[in-house]
Each structure stands twice: as structure tokens, then as C-alpha cells.
Protein backbone atom coordinates (compact mmCIF):
# COMPACT_ATOMS: atom_id res chain seq x y z
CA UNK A 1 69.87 -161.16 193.52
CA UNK A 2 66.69 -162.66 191.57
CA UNK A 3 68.31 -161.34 188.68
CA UNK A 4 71.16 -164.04 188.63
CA UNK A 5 69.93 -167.54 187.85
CA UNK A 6 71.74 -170.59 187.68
CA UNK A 7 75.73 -170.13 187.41
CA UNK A 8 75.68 -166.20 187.56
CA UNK A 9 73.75 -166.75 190.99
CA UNK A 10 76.89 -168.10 192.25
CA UNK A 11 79.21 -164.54 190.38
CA UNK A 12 76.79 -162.54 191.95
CA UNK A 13 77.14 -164.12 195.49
CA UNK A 14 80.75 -163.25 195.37
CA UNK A 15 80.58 -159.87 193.67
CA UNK A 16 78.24 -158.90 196.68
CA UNK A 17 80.81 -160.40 198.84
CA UNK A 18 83.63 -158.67 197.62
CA UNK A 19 81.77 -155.42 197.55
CA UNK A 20 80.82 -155.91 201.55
CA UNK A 21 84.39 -156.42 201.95
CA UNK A 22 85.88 -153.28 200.22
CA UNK A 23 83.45 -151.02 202.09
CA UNK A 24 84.63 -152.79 205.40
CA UNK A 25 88.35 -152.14 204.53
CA UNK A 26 87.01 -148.74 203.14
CA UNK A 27 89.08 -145.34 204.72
CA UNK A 28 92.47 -148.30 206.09
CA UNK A 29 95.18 -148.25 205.00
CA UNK A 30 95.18 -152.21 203.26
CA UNK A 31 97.18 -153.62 200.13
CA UNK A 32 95.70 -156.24 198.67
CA UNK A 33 97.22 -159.63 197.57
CA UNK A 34 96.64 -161.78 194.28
CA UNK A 35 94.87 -164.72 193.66
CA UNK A 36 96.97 -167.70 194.82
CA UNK A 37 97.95 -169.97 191.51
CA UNK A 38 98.31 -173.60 191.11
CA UNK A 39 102.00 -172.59 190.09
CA UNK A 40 102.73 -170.55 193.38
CA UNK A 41 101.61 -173.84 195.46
CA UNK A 42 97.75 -172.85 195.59
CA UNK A 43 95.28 -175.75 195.79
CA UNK A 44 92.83 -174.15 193.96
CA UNK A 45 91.21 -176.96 191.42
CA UNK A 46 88.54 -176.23 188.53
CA UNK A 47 85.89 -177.40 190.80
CA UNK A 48 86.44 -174.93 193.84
CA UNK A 49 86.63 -171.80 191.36
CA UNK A 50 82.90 -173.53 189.41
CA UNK A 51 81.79 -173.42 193.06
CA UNK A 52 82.55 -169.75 193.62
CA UNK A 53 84.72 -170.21 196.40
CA UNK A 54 87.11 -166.99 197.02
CA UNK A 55 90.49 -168.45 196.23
CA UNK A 56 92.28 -165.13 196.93
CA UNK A 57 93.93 -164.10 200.05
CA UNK A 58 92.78 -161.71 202.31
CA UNK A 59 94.16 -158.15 201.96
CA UNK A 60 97.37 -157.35 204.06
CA UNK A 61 97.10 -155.25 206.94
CA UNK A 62 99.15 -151.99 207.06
CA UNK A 63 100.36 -150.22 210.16
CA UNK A 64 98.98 -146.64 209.78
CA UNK A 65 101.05 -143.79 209.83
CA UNK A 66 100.68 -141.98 212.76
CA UNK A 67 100.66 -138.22 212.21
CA UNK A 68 103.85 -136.41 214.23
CA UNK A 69 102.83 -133.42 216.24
CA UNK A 70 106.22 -132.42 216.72
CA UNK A 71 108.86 -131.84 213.80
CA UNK A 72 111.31 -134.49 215.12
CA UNK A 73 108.80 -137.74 214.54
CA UNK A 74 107.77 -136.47 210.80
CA UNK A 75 111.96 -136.68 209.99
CA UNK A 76 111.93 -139.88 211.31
CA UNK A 77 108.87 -141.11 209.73
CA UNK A 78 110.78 -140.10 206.26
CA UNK A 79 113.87 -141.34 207.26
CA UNK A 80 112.60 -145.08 207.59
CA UNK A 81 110.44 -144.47 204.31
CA UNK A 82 113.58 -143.50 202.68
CA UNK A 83 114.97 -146.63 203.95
CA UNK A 84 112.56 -148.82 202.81
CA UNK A 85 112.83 -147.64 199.31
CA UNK A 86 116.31 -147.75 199.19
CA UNK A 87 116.17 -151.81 200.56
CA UNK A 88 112.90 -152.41 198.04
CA UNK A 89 115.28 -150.98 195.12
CA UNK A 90 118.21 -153.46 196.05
CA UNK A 91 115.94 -156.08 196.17
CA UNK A 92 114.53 -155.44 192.42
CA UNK A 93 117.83 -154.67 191.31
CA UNK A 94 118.88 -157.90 192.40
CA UNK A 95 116.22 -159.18 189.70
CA UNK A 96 117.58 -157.68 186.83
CA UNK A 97 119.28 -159.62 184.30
CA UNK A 98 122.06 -157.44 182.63
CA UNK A 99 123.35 -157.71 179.61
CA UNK A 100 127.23 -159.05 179.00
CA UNK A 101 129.43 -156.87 176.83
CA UNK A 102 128.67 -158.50 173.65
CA UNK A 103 125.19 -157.25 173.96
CA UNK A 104 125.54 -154.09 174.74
CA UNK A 105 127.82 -152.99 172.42
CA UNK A 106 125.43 -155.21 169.66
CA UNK A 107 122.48 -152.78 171.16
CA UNK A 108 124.77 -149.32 171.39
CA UNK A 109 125.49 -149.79 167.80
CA UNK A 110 121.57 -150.69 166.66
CA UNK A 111 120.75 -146.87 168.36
CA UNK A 112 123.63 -145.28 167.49
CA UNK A 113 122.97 -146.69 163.65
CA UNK A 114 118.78 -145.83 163.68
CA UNK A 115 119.32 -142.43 165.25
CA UNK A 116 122.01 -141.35 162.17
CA UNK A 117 119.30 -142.54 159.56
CA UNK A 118 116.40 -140.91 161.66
CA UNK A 119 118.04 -137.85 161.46
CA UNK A 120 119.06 -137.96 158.20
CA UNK A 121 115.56 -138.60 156.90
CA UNK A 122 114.28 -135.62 159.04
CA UNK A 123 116.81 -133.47 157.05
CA UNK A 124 116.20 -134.03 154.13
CA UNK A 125 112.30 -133.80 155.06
CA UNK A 126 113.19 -130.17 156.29
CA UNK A 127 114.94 -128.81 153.63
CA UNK A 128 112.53 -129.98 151.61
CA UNK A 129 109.87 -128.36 153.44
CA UNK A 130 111.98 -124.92 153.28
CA UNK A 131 112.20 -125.18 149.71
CA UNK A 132 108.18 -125.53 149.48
CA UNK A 133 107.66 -122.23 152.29
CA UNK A 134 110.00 -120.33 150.22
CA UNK A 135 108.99 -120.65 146.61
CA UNK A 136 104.83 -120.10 147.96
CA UNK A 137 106.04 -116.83 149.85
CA UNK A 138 107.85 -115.33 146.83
């Protein structure tokens, strides 16, 4: 710590912090959560972050997954994981913005167009390259 003077003093206070921290959640099962923004309703001015003050939020706390001794509580176990993966994809699917039919055709035809000269510069490269191997093995 008598390493840090002045403003790093402050950095090194909260690196130590943060490093307590991770060896306290260390071997849980814990997902942590970003920094909260100005934008996402955080009150977090220049003058608390100068300070050092953690602005994050504290790391979420998962329920561990109790190990099944008998067959019947490990198919469960996957069943509800399998349903939570299926909801979590609905949810991010919901997200997506598609394209409307003018742009995907538009798109189709950009591919469709750049994979015929692709491949039609890769012939011509291996023919060429035929014609070399053959006249240097006669």
C-alpha cells in the first residue's frame, strides 16, 4: 500500500477491495453484475467515481445445484435447465430485428453474386496452378 501515493492510493484501496471480495465469493456459484450507468438510472457522478467509491452492484447470488443421488432428480434437474434455455432463447429472439423482404432478397443476391466471382477467381487460379505442376514435372 505505501507504494500508491496520492490518486493511485485511492485505485489501490479498491483493487484490494475487490480482490478480498473475489476470494470471499471464491468456490460459489455467483454471476456478477455491471457497473450501473448514468443511462440505466445510476446516480453515479464524476465526483463519486474520483472518490473511489464502488459504483457496481454486488454479484447475484445463485442457488447451487444440488447433486441427485438418485437418477430421477438429475432428469429433473435437466429438464428445468432445458426449460430455462428454451424461455432465455424466446426472450432474445424477441430482440431481434429481422429484415423485411426487400432486404433479404437485396442481401441473397449480394452472396449469391460474391460467391459466383469467388469461385470463378479460384478457377482460374487452379488451372493455372495445374498448368505450372505440369510443365515443371515433364
Amino acid at each position: 500500500m505505501q507504494a500508491f501515493q496520492g490518486k493511485n492510493a485511492v485505485h489501490a484501496h479498491t483493487y484490494l477491495r475487490d480482490m478480498k471480495k473475489k476470494k470471499r465469493y471464491k468456490g460459489k456459484t455467483t454471476r456478477a453484475r455491471s457497473p450501473v450507468s448514468v443511462a440505466q438510472g445510476g446516480e453515479a457522478g464524476s465526483e463519486e467515481v474520483s472518490k473511489g467509491k464502488d459504483i457496481s452492484q454486488p454479484p447475484l447470488r445463485r442457488e447451487p445445484v444440488k447433486k441427485a443421488d438418485e437418477g430421477g432428480f438429475a432428469l429433473k434437474r435437466y429438464i428445468t435447465i432445458a426449460k430455462q434455455f428454451l424461455s432465455d432463447a424466446k426472450v432474445e429472439l424477441k430482440k431481434v430485428t429481422w429484415p423485411n423482404r426487400k432486404e433479404l432478397l437485396t442481401t441473397t443476391a449480394v452472396v449469391i453474386v460474391l460467391v459466383l466471382i469467388i469461385s470463378f477467381f479460384l478457377g482460374i487460379v487452379d488451372l493455372g496452378l495445374v498448368k505450372i505442376i505440369k510443365n515443371l514435372i515433364r
